[in-house]
Structures are given as structure tokens and as C-alpha cells.
N, C-alpha and C. Protein backbone atom coordinates (compact mmCIF):
# COMPACT_ATOMS: atom_id res chain seq x y z
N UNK A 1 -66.72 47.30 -27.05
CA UNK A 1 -65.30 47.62 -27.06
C UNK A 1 -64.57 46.73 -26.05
N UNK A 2 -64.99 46.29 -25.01
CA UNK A 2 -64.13 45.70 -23.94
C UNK A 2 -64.63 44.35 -24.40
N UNK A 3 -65.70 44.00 -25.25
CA UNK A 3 -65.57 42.77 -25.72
C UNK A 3 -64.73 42.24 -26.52
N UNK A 4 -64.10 43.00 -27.37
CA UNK A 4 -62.62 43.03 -28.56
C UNK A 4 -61.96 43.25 -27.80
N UNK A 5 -61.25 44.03 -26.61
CA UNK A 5 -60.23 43.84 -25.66
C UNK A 5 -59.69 42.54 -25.48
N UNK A 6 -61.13 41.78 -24.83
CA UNK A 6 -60.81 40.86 -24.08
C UNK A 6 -60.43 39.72 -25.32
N UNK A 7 -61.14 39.72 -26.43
CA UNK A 7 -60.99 38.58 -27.40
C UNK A 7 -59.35 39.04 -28.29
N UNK A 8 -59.07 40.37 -28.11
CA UNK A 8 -57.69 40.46 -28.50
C UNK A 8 -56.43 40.12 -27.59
N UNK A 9 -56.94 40.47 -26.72
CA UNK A 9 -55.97 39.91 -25.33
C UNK A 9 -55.61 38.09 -25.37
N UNK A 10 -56.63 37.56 -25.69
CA UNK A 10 -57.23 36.27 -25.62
C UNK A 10 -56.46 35.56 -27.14
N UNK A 11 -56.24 36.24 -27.72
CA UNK A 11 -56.00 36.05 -29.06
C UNK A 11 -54.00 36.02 -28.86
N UNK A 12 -53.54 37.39 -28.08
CA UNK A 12 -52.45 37.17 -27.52
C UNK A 12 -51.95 36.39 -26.83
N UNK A 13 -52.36 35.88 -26.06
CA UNK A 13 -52.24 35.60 -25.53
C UNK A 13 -52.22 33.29 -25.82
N UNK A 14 -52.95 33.33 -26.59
CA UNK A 14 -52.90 31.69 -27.71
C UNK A 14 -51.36 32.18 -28.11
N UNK A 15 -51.47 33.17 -29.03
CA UNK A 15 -50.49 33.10 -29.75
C UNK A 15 -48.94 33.17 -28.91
N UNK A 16 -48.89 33.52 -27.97
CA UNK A 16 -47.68 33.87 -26.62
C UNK A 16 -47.37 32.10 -26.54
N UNK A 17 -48.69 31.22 -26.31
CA UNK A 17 -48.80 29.79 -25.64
C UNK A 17 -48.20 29.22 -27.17
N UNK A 18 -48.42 29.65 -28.18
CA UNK A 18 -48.48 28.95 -29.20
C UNK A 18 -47.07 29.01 -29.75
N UNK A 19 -46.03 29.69 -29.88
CA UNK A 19 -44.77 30.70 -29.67
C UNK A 19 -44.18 29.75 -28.62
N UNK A 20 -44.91 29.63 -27.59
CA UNK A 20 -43.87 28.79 -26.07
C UNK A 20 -43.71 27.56 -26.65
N UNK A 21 -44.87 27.04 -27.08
CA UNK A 21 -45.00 25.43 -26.93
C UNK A 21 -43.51 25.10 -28.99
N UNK A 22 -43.84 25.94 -29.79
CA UNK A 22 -42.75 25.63 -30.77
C UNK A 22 -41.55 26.06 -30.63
N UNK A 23 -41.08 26.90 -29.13
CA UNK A 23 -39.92 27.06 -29.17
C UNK A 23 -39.45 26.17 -28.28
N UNK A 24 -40.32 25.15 -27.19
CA UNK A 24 -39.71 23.99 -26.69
C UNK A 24 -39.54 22.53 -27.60
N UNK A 25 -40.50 22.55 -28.74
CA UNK A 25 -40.69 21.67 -29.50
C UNK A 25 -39.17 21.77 -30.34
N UNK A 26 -38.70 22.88 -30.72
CA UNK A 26 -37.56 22.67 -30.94
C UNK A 26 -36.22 22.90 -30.30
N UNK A 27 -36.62 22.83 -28.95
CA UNK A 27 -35.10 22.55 -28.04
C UNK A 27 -35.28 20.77 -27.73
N UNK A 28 -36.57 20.65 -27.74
CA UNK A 28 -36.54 19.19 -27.81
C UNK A 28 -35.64 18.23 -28.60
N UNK A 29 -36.02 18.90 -29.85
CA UNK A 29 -35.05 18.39 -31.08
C UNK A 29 -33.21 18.75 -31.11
N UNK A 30 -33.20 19.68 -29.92
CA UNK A 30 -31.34 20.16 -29.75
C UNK A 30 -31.10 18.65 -29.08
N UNK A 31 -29.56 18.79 -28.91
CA UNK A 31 -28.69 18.15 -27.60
C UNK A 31 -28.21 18.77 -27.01
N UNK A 32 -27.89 18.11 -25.99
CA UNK A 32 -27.84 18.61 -24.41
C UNK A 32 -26.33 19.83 -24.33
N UNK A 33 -25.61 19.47 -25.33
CA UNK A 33 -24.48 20.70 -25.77
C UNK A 33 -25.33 21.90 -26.13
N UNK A 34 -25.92 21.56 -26.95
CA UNK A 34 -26.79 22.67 -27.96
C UNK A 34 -27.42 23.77 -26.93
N UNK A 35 -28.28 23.01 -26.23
CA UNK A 35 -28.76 24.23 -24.97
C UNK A 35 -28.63 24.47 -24.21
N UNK A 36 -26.77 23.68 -23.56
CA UNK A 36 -25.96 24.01 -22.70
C UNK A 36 -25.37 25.48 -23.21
N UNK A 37 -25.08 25.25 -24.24
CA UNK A 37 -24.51 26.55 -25.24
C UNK A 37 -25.91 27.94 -25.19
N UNK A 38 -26.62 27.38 -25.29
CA UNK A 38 -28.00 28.65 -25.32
C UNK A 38 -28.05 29.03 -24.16
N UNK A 39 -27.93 28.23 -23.20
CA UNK A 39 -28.06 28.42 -21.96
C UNK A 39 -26.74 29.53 -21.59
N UNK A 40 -25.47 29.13 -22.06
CA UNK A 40 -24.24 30.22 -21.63
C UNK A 40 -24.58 31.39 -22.12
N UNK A 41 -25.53 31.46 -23.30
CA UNK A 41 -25.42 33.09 -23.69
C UNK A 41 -26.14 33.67 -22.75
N UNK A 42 -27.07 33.35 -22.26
CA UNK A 42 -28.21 33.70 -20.47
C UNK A 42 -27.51 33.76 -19.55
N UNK A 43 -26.76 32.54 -19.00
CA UNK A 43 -26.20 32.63 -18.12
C UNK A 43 -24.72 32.72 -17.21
N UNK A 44 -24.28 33.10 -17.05
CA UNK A 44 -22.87 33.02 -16.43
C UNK A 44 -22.41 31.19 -15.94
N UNK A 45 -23.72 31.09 -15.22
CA UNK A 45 -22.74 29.82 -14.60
C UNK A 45 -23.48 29.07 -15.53
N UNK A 46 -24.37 29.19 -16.48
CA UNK A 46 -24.23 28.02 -17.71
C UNK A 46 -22.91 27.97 -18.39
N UNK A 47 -22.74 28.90 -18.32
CA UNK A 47 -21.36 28.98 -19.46
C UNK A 47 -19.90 28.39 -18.76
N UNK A 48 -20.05 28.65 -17.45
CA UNK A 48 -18.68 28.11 -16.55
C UNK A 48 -19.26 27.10 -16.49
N UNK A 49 -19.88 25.98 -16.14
CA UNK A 49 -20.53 24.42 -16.61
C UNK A 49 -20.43 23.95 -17.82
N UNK A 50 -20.68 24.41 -19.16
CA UNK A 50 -19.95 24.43 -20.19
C UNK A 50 -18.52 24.20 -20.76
N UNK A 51 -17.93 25.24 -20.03
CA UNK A 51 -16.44 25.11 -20.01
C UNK A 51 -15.93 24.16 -19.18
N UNK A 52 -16.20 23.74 -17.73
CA UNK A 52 -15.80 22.76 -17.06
C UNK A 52 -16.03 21.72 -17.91
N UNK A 53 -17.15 21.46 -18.45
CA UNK A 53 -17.49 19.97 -19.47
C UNK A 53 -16.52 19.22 -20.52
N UNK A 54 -16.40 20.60 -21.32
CA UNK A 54 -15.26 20.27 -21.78
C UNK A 54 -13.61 20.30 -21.26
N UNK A 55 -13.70 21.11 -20.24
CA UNK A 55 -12.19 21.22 -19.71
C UNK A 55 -12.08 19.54 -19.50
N UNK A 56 -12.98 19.19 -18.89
CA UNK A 56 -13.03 18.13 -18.16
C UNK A 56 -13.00 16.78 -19.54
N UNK A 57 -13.41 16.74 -20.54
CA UNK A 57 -13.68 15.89 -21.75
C UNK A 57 -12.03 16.03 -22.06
N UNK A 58 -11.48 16.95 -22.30
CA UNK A 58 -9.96 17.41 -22.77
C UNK A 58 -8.95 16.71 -22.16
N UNK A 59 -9.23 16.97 -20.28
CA UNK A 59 -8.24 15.81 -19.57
C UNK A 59 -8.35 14.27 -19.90
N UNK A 60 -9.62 14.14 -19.73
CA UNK A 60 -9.86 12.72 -20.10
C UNK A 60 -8.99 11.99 -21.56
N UNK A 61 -9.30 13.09 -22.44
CA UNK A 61 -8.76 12.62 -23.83
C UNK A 61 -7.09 12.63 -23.83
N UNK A 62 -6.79 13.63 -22.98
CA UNK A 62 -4.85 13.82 -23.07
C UNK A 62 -4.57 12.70 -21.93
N UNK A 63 -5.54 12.07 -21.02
CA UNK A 63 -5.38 10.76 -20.18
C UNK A 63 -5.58 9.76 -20.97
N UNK A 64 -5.84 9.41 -22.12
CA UNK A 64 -6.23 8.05 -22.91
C UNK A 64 -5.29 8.01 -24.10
N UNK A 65 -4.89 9.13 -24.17
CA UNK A 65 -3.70 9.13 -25.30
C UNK A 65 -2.22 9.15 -24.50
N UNK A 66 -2.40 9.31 -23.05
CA UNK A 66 -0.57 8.97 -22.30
C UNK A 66 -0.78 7.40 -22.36
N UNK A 67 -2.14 7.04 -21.95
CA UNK A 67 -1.44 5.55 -21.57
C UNK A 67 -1.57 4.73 -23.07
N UNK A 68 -2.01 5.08 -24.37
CA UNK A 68 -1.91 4.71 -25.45
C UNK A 68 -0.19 4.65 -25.64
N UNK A 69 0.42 5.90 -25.36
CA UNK A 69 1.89 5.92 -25.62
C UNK A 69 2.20 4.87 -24.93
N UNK A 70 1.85 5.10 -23.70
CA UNK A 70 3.10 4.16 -22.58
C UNK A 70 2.91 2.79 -23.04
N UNK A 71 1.59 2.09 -23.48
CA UNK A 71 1.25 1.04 -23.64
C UNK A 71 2.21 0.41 -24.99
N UNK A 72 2.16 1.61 -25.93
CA UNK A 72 3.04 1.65 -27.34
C UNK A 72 4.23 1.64 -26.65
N UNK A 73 4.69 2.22 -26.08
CA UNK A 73 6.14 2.07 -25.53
C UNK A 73 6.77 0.21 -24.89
N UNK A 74 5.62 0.05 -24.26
CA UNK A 74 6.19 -1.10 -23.31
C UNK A 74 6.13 -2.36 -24.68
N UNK A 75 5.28 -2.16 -25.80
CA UNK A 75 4.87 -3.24 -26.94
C UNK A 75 6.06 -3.17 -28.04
N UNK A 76 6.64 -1.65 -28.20
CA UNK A 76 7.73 -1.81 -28.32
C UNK A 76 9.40 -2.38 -27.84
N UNK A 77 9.51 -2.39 -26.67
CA UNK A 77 10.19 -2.44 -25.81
C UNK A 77 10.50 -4.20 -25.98
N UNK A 78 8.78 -5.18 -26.06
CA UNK A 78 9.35 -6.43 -26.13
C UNK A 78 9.19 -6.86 -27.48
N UNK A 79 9.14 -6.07 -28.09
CA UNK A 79 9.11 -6.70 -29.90
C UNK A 79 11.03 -6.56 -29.71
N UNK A 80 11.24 -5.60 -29.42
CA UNK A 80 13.07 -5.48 -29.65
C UNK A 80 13.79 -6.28 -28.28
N UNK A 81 13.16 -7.12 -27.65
CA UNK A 81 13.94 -8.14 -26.65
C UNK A 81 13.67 -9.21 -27.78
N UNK A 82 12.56 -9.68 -28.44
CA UNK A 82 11.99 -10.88 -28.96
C UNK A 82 13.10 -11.00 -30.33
N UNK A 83 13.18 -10.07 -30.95
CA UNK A 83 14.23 -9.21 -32.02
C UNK A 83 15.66 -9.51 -31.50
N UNK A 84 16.00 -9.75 -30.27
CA UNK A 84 17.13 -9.84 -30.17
C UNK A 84 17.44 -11.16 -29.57
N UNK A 85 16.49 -11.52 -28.78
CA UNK A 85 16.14 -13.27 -29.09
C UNK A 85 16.48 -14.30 -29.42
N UNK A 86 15.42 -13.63 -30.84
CA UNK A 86 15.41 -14.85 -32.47
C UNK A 86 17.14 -14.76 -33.25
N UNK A 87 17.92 -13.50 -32.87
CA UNK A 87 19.03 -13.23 -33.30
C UNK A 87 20.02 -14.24 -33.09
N UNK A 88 20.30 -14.08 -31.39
CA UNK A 88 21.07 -15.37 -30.68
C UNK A 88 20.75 -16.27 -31.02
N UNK A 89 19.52 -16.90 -30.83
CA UNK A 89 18.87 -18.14 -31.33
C UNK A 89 19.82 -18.30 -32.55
N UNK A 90 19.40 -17.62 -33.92
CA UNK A 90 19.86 -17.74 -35.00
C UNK A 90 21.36 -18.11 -35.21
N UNK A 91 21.46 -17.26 -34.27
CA UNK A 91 23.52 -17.49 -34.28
C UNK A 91 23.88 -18.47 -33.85
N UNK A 92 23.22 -19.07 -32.57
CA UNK A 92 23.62 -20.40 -32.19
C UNK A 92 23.21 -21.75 -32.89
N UNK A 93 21.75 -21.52 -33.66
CA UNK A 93 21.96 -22.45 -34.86
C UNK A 93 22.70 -22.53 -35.68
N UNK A 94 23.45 -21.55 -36.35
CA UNK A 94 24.21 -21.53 -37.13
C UNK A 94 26.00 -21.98 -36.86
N UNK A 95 26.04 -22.04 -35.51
CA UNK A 95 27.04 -22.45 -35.09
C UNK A 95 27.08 -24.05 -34.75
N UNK A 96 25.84 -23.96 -34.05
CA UNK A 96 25.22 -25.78 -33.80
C UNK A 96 25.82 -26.62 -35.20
N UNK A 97 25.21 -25.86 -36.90
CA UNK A 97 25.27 -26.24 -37.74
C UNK A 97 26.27 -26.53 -38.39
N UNK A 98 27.58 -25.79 -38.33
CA UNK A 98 28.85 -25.39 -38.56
C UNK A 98 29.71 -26.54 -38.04
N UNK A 99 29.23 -27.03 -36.81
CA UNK A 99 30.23 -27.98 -36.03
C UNK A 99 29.73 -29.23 -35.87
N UNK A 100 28.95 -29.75 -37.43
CA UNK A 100 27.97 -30.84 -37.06
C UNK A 100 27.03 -31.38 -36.37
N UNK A 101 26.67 -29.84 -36.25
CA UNK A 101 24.90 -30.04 -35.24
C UNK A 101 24.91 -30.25 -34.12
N UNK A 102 26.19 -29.94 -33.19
CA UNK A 102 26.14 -29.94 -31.98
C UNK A 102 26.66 -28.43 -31.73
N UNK A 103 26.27 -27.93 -30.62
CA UNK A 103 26.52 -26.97 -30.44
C UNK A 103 28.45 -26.43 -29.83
N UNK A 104 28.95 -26.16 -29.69
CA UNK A 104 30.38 -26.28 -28.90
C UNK A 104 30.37 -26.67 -27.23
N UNK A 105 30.15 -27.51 -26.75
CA UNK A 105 30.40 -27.87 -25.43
C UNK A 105 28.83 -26.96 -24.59
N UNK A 106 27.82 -26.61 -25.45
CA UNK A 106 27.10 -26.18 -24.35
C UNK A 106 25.93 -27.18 -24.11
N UNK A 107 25.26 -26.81 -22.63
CA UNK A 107 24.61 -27.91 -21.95
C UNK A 107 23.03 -27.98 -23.24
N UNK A 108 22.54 -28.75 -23.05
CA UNK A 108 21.42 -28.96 -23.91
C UNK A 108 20.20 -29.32 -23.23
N UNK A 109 18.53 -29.46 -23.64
CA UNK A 109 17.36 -29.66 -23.27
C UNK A 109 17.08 -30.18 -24.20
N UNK A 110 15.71 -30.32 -23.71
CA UNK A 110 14.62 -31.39 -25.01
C UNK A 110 13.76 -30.28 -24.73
N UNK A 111 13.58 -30.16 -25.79
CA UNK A 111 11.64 -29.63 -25.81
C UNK A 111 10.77 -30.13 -25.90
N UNK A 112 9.92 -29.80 -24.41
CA UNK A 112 8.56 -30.78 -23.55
C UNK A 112 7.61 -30.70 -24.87
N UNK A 113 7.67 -30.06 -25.85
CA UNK A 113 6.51 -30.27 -26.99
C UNK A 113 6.63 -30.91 -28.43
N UNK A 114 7.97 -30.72 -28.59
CA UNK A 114 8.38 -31.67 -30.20
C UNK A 114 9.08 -32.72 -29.49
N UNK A 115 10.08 -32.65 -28.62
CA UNK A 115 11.30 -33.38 -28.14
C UNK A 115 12.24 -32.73 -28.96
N UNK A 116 12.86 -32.06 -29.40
CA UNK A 116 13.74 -31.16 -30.19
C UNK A 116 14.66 -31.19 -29.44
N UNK A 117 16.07 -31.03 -30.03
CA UNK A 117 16.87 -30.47 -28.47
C UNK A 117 17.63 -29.13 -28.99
N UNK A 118 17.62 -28.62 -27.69
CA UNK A 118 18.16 -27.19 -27.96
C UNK A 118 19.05 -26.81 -27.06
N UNK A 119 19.48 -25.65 -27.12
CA UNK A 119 20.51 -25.31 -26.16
C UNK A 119 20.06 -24.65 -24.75
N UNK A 120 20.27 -25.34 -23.84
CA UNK A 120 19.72 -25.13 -22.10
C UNK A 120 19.18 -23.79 -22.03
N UNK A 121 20.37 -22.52 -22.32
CA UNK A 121 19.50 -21.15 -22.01
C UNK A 121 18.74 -20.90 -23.15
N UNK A 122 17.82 -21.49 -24.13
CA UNK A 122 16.92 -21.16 -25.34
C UNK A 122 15.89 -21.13 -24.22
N UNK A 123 15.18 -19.71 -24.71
CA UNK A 123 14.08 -20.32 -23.80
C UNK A 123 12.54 -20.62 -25.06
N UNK A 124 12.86 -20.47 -25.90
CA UNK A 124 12.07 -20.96 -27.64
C UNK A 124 12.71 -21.88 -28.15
N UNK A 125 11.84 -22.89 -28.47
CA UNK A 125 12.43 -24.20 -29.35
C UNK A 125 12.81 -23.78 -30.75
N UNK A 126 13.54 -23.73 -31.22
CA UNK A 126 13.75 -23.36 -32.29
C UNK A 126 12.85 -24.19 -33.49
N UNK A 127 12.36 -25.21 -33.42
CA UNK A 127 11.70 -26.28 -34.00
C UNK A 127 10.59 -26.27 -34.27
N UNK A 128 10.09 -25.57 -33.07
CA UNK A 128 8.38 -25.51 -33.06
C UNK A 128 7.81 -24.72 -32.46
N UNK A 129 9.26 -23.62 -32.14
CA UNK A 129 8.25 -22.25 -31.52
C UNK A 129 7.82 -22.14 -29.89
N UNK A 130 7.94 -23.59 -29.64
CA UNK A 130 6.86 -24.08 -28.27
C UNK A 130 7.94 -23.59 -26.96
């Protein structure tokens, strides 16, 4: 009788080891969320570590989307100087053109890259962009 004790005990006791070793075999296979999360249902301060993780993932993300705006903001900002620009530009060609290709009494440059000439405050050649 205490020989079946011991071989049932023994038998429990595999099977306890055998039970341990496939329930780490498959936390192995979790991620580190996964049994951060198993871990909060156990523990209190798993679960406040948890929540900090993400509190903390959340700032980060509402910090990468302000300076996305601001960045969108400032890219806007010189598309509508460049926009207003090419405008003048335009107008003063068209006036250059009007009065036989000279502009009305204003001072003039060359452009260091075509030799073009343009009008002193252009700061774009109209010619070549340069």
C-alpha cells in the first residue's frame, strides 16, 4: 500500500512538472503585452505598469502628431509666400511685356546662372528658376 502511495504521489507529481513546463511553453509563445496583461489580473502593480505603458505610448503618439501639425503648418505657410511670389513675379512680367520688355523705370540684375535679366528685388529668375 505505501508502495502505490508513493508511485501515485510520484505520478502527481510528473504530471504537476508536466502542467508547469506546457504552461511556460506557452507564455513563451505570448508577448510581452500578453503577460503584462496576465500578469494585471494577479497583480495590482502589474496592472498600474500596464497602464503607465500605455499612458506613456499615448503621450508619445499625441507628441508626434503636434509636431506633424506644426511641421504641416510651417510647409504651408511657405507654399503661400512662394504662391504669392510667382504672382508678383508674374505681374511684373507682364508689365515688363506690355512696355516693350522693359520694365517701367525699375533697377535691374542679371542672373549669375542664365545671364537673364530681371528685376533687382526678384529674388527667382524668372528664366530658369535659378
Amino acid at each position: 500500500v505505501k508502495e502505490k502511495e508513493k508511485e501515485l504521489a510520484l505520478r502527481e507529481k510528473e504530471l504537476e512538472v508536466q502542467a508547469r513546463l506546457k504552461e511556460l511553453e506557452l507564455k513563451g509563445k505570448l508577448t510581452a503585452d500578453q503577460l503584462l496583461a496576465m500578469g494585471a489580473a494577479e497583480s495590482e502593480a502589474a496592472a498600474q505598469a500596464l497602464a503607465e505603458k500605455y499612458k506613456s505610448e499615448a503621450q508619445k503618439n499625441e507628441e508626434a502628431l503636434r509636431k506633424m501639425a506644426e511641421m504641416m503648418e510651417g510647409q504651408m505657410g511657405t507654399v503661400q509666400k512662394m504662391a504669392l511670389q510667382y504672382g508678383s513675379q508674374m505681374a511684373d512680367v507682364a508689365k515688363a511685356a506690355a512696355t516693350g520688355g522693359r520694365a517701367s523705370s525699375a533697377p535691374e540684375k542679371v542672373c549669375a546662372k542664365c545671364g537673364g535679366r530681371m528685376e533687382a528685388h526678384w529674388k527667382v529668375c524668372p528664366h530658369c528658376a535659378g
